[in-house]
C-alpha atoms as a PDB file:
ATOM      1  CA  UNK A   1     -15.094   6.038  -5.981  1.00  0.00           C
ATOM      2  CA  UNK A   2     -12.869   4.506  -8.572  1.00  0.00           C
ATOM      3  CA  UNK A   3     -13.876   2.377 -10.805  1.00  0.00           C
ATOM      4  CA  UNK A   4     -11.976  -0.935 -11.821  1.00  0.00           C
ATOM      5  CA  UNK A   5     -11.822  -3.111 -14.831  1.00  0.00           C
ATOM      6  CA  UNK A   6     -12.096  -6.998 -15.068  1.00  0.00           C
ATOM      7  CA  UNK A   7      -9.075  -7.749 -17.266  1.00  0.00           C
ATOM      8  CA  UNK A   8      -6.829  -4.816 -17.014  1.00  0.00           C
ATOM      9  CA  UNK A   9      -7.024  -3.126 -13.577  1.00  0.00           C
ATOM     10  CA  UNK A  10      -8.540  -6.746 -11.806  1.00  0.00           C
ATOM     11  CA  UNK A  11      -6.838  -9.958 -13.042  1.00  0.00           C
ATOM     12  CA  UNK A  12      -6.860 -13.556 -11.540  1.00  0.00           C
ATOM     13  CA  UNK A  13      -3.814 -15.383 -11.585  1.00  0.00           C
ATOM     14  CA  UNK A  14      -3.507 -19.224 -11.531  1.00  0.00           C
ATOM     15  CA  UNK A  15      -1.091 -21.852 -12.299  1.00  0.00           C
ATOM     16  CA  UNK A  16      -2.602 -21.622 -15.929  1.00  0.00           C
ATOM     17  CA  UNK A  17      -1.497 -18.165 -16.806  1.00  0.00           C
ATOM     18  CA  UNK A  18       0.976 -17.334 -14.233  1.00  0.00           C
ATOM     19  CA  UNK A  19       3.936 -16.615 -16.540  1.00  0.00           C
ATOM     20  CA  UNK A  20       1.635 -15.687 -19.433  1.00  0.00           C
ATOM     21  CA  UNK A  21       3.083 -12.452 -21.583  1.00  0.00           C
ATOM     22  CA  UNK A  22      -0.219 -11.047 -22.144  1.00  0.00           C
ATOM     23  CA  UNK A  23      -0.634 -10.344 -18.124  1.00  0.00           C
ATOM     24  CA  UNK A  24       2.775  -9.321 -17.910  1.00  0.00           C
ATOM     25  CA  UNK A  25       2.477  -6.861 -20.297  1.00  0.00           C
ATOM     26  CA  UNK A  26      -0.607  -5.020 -18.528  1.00  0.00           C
ATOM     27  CA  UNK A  27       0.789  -1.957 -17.513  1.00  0.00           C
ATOM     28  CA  UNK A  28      -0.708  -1.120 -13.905  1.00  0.00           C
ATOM     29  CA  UNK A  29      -2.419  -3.723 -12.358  1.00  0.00           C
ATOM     30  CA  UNK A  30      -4.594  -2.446  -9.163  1.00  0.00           C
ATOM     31  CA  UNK A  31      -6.259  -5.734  -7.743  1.00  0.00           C
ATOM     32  CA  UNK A  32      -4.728  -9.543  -7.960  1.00  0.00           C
ATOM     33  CA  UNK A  33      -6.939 -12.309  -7.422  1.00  0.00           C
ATOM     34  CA  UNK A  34      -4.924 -15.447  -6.376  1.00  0.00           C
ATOM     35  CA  UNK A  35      -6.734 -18.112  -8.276  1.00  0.00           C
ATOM     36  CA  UNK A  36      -4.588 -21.334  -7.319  1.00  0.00           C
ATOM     37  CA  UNK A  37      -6.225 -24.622  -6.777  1.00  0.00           C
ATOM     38  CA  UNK A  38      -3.201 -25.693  -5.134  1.00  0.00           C
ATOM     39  CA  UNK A  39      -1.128 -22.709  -3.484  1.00  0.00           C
ATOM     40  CA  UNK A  40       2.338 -22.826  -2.318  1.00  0.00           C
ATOM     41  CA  UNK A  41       4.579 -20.230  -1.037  1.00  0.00           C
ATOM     42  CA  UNK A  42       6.856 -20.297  -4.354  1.00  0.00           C
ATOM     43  CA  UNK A  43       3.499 -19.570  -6.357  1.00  0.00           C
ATOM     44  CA  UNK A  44       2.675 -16.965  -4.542  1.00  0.00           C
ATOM     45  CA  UNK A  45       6.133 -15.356  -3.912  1.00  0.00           C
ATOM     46  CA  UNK A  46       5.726 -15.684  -8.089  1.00  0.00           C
ATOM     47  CA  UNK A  47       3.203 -13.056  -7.668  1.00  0.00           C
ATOM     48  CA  UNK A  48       4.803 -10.870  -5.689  1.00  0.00           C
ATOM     49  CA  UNK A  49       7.821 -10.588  -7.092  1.00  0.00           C
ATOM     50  CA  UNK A  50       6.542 -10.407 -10.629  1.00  0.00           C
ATOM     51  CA  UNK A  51       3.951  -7.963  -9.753  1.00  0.00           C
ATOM     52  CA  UNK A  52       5.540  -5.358  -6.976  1.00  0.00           C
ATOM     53  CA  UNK A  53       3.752  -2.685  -7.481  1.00  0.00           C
ATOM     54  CA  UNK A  54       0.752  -4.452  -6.506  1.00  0.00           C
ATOM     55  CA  UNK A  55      -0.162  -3.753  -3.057  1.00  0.00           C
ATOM     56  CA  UNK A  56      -4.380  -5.748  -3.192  1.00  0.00           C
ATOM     57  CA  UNK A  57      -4.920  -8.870  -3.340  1.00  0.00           C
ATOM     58  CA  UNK A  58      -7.479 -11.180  -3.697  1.00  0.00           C
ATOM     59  CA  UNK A  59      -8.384 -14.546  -1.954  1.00  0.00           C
ATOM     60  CA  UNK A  60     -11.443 -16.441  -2.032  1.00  0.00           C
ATOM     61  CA  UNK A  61     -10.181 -20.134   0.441  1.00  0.00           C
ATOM     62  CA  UNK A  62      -7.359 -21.199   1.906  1.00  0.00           C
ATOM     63  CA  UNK A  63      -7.169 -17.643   3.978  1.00  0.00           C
ATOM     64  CA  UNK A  64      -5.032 -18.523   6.602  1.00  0.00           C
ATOM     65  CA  UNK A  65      -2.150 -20.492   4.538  1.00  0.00           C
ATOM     66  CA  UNK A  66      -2.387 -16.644   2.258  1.00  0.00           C
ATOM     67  CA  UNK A  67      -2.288 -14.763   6.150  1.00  0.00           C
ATOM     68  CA  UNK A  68       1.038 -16.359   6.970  1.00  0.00           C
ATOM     69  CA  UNK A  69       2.609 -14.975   3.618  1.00  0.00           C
ATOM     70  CA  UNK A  70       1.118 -11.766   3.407  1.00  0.00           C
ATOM     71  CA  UNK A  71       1.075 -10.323   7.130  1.00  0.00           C
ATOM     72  CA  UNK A  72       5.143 -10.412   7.022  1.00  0.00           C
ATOM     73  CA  UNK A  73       4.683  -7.686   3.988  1.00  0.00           C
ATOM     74  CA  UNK A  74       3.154  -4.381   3.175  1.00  0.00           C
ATOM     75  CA  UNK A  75       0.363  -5.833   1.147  1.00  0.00           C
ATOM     76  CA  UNK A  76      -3.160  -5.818   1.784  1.00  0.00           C
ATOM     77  CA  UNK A  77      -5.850  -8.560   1.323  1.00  0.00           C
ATOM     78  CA  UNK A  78      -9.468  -8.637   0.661  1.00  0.00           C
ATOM     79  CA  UNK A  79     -11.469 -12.028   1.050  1.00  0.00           C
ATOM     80  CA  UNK A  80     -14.003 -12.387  -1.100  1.00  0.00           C
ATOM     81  CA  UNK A  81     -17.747 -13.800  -1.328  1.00  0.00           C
ATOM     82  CA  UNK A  82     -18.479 -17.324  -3.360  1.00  0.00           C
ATOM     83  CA  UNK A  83     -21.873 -18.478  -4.347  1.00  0.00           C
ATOM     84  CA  UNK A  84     -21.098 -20.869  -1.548  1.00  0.00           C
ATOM     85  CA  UNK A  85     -21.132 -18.345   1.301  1.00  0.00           C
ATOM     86  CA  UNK A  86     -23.852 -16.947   3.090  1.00  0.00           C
ATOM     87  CA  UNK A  87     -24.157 -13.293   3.491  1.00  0.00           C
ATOM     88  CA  UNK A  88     -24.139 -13.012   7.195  1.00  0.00           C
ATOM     89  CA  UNK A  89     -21.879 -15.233   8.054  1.00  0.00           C
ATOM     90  CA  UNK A  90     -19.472 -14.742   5.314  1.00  0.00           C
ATOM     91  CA  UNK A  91     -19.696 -10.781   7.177  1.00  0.00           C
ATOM     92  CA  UNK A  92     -18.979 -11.917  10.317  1.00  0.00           C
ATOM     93  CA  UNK A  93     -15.839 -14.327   9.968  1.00  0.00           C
ATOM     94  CA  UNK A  94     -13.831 -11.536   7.630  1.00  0.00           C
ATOM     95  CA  UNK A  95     -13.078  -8.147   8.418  1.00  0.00           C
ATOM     96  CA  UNK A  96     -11.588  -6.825   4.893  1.00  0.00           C
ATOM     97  CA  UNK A  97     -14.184  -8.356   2.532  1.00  0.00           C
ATOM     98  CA  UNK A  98     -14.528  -7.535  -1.461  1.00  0.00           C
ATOM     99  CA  UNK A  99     -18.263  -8.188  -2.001  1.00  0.00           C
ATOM    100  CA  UNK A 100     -18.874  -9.918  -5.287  1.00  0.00           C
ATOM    101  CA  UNK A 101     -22.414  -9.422  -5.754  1.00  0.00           C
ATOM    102  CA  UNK A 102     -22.984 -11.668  -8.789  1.00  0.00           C
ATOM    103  CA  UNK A 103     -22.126 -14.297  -6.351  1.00  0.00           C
ATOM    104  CA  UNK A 104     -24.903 -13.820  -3.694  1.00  0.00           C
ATOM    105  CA  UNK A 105     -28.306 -15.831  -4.320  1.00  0.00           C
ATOM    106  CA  UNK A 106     -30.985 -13.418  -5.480  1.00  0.00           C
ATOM    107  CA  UNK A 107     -32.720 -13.009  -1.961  1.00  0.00           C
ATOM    108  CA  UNK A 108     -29.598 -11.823  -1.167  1.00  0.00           C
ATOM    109  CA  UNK A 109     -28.689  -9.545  -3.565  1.00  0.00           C
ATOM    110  CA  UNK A 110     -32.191  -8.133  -3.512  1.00  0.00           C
ATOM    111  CA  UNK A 111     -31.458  -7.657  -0.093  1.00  0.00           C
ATOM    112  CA  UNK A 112     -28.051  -5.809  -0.418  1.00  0.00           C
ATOM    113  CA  UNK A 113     -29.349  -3.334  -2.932  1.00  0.00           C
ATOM    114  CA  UNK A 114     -33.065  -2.472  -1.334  1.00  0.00           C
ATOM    115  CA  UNK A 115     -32.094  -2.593   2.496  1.00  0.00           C
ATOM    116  CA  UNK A 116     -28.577  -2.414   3.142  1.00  0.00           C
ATOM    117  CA  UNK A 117     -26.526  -0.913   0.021  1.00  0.00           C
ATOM    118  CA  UNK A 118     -25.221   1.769   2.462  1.00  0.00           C
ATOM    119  CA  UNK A 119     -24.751  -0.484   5.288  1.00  0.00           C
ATOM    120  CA  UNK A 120     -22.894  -2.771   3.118  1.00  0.00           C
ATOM    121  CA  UNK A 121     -20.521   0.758   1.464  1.00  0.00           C
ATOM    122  CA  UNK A 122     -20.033   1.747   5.284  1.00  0.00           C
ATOM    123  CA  UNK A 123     -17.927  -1.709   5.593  1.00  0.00           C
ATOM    124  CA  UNK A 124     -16.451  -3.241   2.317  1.00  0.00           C
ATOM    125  CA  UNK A 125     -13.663  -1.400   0.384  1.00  0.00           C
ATOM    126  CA  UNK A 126     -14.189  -2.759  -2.924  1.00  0.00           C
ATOM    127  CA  UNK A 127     -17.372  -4.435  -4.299  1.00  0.00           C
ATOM    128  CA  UNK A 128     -18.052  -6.051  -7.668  1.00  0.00           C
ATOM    129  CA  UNK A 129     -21.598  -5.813  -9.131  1.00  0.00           C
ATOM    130  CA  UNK A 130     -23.134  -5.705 -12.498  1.00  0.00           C
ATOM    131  CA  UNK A 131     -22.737  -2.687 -15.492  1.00  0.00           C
ATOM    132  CA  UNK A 132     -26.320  -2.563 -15.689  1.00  0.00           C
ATOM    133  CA  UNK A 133     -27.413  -1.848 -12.136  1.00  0.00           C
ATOM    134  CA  UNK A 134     -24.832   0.063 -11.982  1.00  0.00           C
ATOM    135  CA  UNK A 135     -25.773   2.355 -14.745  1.00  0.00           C
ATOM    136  CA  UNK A 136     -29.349   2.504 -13.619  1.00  0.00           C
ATOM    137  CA  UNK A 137     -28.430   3.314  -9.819  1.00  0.00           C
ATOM    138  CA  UNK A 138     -25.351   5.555  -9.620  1.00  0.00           C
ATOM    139  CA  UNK A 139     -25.965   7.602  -6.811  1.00  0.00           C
ATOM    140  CA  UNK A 140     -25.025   5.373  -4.039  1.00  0.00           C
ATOM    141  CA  UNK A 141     -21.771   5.446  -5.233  1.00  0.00           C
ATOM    142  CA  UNK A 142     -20.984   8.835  -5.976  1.00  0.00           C
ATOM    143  CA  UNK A 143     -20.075   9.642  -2.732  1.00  0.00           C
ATOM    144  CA  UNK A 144     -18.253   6.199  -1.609  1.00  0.00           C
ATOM    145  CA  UNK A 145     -14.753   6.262  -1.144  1.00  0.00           C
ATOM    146  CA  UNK A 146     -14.522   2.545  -2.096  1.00  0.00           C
ATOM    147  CA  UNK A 147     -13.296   0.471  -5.679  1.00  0.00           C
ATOM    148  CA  UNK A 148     -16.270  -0.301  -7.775  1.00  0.00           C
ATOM    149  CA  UNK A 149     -15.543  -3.851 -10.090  1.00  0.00           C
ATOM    150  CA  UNK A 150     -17.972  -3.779 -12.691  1.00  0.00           C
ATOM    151  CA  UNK A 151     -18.860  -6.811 -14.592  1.00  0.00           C
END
C-alpha cells in the first residue's frame, strides 16, 4: 500500500489555480484531480503538458468528454464517488473507480467498512478515507496493493 497526501502527492486543479507557482513547484505529483467547472480540451492539454510525469488522473463528471482526451494517451483515469452517487450504482457504471469515502452517506460508509472493506480493496485502486479510522484499523490495508488518500 502507499500512502498519498492531499496537497502534495493528490492535488485538484481548476481554472482557479491552474498556472499557480505554488503547484508548479510541487516536486512529484502522483494523482491529478481535474476540477474544471467548465472543461475544454486546451485546459486539459494545460495539464498534461505542464504536468508529464503524471500518469493518474482524477475525474468526478463530464467522463466521457475526459475519455475522448485521455484514451489517445498513456494516462490512466480513476472516476470518483460524490455525495451525489449511490454506492451500487456508482460501482456498476465505472470500472476504474477511486472511492472517496468521506463522500458516501453514513449507511454507506458503515456499510463499506463492517461488510465489504475487502470486497471493496479487491476492486478499487485507490481509496480516500479518514486519518482517524485509518489509524484505528490498519490491518486491512497492510496487505493491499492499492493508494491509500488520507484526509
Amino acid at each position: 500500500m502507499k500512502i498519498t497526501k492531499m496537497g502534495s502527492d493528490y492535488v485538484c486543479i481548476s481554472e482557479n489555480n491552474m498556472t499557480d507557482e505554488k503547484l508548479l513547484s510541487i516536486p512529484r505529483i502522483h494523482l491529478i484531480e481535474m476540477g474544471f467547472k467548465e472543461p475544454t480540451y486546451e485546459k486539459v492539454e494545460y495539464v498534461l503538458k505542464t504536468y508529464k510525469s503524471v500518469n493518474r488522473f482524477v475525474i468526478n463528471d463530464n467522463i466521457k468528454f475526459y475519455n475522448d482526451i485521455l484514451r489517445n494517451t498513456n494516462k490512466k483515469y480513476y472516476v470518483v464517488n460524490t455525495s451525489n452517487d449511490m454506492l451500487i450504482t456508482f460501482f456498476k457504471r465505472n470500472n476504474k473507480v477511486l472511492l472517496n469515502t468521506i463522500n458516501l452517506n453514513p449507511l454507506e460508509r458503515a456499510f463499506v467498512f463492517s461488510v465489504a472493506l475487502e470486497d471493496v480493496l479487491n476492486n478499487v485502486e485507490v481509496i480516500i478515507i479518514n486519518e482517524k479510522y485509518y489509524k484505528d484499523n490498519p490491518e486491512p490495508f497492510n496487505t493491499w496493493s492499492g493508494n491509500l488518500i488520507l484526509i
